[in-house]
C-alpha atoms as a PDB file:
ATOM      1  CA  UNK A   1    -129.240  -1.258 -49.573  1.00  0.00           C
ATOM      2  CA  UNK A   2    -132.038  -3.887 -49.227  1.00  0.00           C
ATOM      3  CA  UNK A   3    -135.431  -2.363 -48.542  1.00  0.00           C
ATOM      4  CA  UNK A   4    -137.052  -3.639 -45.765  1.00  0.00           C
ATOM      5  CA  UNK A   5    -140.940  -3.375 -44.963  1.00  0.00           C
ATOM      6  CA  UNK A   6    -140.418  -0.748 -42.499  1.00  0.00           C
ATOM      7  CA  UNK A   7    -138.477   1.112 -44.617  1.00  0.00           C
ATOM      8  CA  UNK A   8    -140.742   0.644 -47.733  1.00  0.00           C
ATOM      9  CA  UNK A   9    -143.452   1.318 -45.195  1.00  0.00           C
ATOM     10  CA  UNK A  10    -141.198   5.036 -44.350  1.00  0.00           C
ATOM     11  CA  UNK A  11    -141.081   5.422 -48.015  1.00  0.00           C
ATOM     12  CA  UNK A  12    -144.420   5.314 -48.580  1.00  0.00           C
ATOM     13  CA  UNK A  13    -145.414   7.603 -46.099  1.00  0.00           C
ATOM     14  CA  UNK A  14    -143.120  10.168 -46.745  1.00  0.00           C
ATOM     15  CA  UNK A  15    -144.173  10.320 -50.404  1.00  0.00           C
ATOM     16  CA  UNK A  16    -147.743  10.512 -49.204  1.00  0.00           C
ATOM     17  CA  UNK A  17    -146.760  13.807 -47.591  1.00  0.00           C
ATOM     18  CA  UNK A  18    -144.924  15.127 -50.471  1.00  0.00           C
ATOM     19  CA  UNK A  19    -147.691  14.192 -53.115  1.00  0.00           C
ATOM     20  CA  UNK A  20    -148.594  16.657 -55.447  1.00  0.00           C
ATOM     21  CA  UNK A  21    -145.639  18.817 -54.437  1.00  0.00           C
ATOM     22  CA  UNK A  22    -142.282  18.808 -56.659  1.00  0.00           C
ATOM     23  CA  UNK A  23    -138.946  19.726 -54.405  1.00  0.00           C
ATOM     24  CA  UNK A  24    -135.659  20.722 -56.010  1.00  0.00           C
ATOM     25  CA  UNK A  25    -133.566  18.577 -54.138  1.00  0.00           C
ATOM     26  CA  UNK A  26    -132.274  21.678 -52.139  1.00  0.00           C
ATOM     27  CA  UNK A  27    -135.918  21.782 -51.207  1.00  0.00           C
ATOM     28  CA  UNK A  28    -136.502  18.657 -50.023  1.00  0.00           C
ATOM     29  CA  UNK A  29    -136.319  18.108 -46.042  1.00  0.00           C
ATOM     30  CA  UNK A  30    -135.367  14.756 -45.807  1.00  0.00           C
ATOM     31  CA  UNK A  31    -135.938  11.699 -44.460  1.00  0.00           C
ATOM     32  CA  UNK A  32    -134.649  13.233 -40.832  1.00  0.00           C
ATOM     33  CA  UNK A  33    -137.104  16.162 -41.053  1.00  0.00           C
ATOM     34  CA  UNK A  34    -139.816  14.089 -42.250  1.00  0.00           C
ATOM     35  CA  UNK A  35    -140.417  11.838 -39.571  1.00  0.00           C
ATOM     36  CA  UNK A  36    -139.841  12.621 -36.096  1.00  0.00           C
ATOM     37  CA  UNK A  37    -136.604  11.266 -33.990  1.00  0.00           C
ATOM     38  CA  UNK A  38    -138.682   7.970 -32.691  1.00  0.00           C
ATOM     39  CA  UNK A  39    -139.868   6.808 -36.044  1.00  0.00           C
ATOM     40  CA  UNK A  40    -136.485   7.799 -37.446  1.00  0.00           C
ATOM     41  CA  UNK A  41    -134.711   5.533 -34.915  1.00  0.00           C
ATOM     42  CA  UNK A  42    -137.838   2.963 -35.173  1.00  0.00           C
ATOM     43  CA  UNK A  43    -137.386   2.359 -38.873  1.00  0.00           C
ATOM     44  CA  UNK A  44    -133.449   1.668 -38.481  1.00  0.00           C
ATOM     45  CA  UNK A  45    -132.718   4.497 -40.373  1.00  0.00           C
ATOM     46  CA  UNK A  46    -130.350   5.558 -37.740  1.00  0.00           C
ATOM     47  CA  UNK A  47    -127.968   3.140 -38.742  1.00  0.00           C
ATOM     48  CA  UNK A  48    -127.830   4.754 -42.483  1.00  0.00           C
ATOM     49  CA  UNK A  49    -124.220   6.596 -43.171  1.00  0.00           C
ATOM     50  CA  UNK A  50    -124.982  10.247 -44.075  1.00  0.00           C
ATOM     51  CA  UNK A  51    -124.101   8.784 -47.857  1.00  0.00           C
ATOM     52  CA  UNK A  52    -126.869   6.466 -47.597  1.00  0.00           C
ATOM     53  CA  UNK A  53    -129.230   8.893 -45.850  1.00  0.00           C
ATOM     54  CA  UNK A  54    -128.631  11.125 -49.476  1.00  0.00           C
ATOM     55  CA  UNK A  55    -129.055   8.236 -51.530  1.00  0.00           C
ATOM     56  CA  UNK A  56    -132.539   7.770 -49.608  1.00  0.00           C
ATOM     57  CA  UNK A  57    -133.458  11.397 -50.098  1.00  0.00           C
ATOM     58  CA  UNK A  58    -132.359  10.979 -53.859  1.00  0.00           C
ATOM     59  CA  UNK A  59    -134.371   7.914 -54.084  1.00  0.00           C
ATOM     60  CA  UNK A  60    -137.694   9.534 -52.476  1.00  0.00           C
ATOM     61  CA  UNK A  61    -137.456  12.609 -54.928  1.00  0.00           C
ATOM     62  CA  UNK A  62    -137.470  10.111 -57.720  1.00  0.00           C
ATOM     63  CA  UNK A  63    -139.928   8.318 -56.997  1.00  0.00           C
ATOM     64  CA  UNK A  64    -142.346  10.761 -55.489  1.00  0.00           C
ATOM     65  CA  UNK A  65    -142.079  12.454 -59.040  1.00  0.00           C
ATOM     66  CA  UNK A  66    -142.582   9.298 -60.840  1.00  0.00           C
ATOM     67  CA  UNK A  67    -144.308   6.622 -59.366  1.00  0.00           C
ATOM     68  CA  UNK A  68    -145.899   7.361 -55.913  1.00  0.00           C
ATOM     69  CA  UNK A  69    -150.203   8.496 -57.998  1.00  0.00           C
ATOM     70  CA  UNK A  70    -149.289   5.103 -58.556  1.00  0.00           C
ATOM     71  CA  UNK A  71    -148.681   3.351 -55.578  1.00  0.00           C
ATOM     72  CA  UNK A  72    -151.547   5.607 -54.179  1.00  0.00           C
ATOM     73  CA  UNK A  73    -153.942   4.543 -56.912  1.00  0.00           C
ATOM     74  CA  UNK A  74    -153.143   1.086 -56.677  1.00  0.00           C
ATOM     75  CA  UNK A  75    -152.167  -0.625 -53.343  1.00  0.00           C
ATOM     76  CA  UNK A  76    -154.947  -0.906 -51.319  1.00  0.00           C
ATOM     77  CA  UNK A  77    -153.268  -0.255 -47.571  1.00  0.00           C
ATOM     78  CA  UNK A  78    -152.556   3.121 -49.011  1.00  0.00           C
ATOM     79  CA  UNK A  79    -155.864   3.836 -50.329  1.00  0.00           C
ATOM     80  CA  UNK A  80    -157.206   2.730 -46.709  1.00  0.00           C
ATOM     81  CA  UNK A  81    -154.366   4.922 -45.236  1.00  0.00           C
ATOM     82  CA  UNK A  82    -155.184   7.820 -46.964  1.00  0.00           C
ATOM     83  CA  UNK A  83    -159.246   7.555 -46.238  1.00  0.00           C
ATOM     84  CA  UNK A  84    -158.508   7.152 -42.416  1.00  0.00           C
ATOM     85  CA  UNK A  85    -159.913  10.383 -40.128  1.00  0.00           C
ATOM     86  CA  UNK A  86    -158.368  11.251 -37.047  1.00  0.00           C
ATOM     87  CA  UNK A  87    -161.105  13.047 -34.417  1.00  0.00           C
ATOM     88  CA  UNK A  88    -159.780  14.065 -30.778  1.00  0.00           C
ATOM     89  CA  UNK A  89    -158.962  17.576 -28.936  1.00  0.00           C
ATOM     90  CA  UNK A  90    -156.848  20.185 -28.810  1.00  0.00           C
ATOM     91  CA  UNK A  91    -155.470  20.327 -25.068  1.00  0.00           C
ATOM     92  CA  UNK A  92    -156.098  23.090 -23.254  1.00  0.00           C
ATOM     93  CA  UNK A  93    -157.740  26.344 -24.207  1.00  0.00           C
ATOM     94  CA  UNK A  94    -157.134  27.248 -28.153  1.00  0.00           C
ATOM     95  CA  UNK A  95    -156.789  31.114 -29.152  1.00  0.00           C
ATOM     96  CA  UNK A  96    -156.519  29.800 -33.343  1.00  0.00           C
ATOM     97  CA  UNK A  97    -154.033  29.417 -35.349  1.00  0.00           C
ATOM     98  CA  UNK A  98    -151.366  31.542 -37.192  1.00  0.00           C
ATOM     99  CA  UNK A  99    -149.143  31.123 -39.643  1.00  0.00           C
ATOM    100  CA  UNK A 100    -146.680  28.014 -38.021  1.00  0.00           C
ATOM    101  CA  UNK A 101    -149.316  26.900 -35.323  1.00  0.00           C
ATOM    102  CA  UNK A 102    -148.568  23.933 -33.171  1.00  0.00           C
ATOM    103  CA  UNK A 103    -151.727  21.346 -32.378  1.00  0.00           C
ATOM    104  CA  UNK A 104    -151.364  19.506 -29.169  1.00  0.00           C
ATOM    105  CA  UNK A 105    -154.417  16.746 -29.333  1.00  0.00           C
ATOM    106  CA  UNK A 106    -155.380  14.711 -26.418  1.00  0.00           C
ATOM    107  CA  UNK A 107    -154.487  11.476 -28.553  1.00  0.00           C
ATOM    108  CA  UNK A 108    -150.798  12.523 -28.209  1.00  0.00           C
ATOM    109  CA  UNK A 109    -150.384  13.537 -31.979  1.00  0.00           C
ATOM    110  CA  UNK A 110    -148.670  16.560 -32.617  1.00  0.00           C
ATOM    111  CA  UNK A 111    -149.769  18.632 -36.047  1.00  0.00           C
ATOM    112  CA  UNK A 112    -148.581  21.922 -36.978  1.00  0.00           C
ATOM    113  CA  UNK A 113    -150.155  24.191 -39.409  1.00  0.00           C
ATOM    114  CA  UNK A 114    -148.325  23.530 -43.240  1.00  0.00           C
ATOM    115  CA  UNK A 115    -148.418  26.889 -44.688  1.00  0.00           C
ATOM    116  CA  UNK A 116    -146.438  28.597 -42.442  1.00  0.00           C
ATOM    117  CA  UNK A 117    -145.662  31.609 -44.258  1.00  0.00           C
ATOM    118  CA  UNK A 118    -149.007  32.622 -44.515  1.00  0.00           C
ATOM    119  CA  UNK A 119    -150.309  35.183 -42.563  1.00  0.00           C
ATOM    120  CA  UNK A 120    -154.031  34.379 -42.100  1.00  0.00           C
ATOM    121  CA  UNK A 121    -155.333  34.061 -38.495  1.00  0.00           C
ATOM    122  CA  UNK A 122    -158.295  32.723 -37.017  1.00  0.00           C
ATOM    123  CA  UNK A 123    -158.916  33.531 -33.809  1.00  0.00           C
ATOM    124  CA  UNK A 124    -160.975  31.756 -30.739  1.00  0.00           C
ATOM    125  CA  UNK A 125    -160.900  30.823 -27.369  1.00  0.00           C
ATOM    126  CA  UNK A 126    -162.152  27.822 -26.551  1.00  0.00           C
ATOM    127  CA  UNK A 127    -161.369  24.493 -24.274  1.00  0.00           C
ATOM    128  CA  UNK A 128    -160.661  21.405 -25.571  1.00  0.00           C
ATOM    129  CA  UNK A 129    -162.438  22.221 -28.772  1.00  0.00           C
ATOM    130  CA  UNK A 130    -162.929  18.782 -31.273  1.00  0.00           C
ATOM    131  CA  UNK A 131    -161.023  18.193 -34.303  1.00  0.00           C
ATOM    132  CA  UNK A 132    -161.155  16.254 -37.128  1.00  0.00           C
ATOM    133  CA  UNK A 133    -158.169  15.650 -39.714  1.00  0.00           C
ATOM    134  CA  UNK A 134    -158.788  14.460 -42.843  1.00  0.00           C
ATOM    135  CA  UNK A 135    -156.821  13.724 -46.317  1.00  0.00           C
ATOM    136  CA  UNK A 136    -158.271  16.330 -49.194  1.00  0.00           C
ATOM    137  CA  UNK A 137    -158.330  15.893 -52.792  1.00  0.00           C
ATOM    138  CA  UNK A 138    -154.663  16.812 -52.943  1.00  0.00           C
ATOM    139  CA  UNK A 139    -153.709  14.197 -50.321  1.00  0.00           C
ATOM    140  CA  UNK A 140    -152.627  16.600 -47.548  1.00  0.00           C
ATOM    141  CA  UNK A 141    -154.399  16.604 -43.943  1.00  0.00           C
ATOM    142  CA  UNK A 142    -156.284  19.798 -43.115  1.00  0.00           C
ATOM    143  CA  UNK A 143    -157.362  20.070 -39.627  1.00  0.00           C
ATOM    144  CA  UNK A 144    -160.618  21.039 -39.005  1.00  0.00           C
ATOM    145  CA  UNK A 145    -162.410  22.854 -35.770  1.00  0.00           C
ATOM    146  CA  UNK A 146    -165.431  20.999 -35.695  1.00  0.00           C
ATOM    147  CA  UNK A 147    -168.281  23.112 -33.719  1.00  0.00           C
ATOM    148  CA  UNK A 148    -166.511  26.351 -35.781  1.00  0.00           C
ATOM    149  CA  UNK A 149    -166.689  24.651 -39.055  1.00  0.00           C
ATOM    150  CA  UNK A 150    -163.016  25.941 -39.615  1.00  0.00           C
ATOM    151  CA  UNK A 151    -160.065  24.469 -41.419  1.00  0.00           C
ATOM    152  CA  UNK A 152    -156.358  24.968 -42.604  1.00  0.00           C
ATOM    153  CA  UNK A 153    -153.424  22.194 -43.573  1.00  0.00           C
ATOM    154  CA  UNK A 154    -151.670  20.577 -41.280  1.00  0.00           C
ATOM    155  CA  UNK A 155    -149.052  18.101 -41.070  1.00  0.00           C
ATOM    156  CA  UNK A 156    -148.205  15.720 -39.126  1.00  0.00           C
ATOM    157  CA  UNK A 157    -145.019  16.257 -36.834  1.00  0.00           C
ATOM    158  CA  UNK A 158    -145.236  13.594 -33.927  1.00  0.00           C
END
């Protein structure tokens, strides 16, 4: 399988959102879970047999354990990735967040809350209210409510 800039490009991102995390490879979503159908299709990885999809997966496990503090330490469009903020709105009225929250924002992004298991709530009721998502010491995106001053981890799913 040659690697193509799109799909070292996929690669890259999907180790970004499994830094600092290690996955059994029964834990491991995937390449398919990872991004959502468009960018799946967008990156050609559509045409991948189900063997090659694995071999992917196999590959991204590898080299998120190994390699990718490296990439992210020393390529720069990673480092300028990685430092890039995202501000826009929630649509609609928000009530807060629980658990496996959903965030609609006005840019079209979709984020949903990443600890999903969790059982804290915060609880509002506000329009439209401003965000801000940013990359934390970690490297994963926590949303934050900006006139509340409230935060939890997102990630993104469209």
């Amino acid at each position: 399988m040659k690697m193509t800039k799109s799909l070292l490009g996929t690669a890259l991102c999907a180790s970004a959102l499994l830094a600092g995390h290690s996955y059994a490879s029964d834990d491991f979503p995937g390449v398919k879970k990872l991004m959502d159908e468009n960018e799946f299709k967008q990156s050609g990885l559509d045409k991948l047999s189900e063997t090659e999809i694995k071999a992917l997966n196999k590959w991204l496990i590898k080299y998120t354990a190994q390699d990718s503090s490296l990439i992210r330490q020393n390529v720069k469009a990673v480092q300028e990735e990685s430092k890039t903020e995202i501000r826009s709105r929630i649509k609609g009225t928000f009530k807060g967040w629980k658990g496996n929250t959903k965030f609609y924002l006005e840019n079209g992004q979709v984020w949903q809350q990443r600890n999903q298991k969790s059982g804290t709530r915060w609880v509002a009721n506000m329009e439209n209210p401003e965000v801000l998502i940013s990359t934390n010491f970690f490297g994963l995106q926590v949303l934050t409510i900006v006139d509340k001053d409230k935060s939890t981890k997102v990630k993104r799913i469209r």
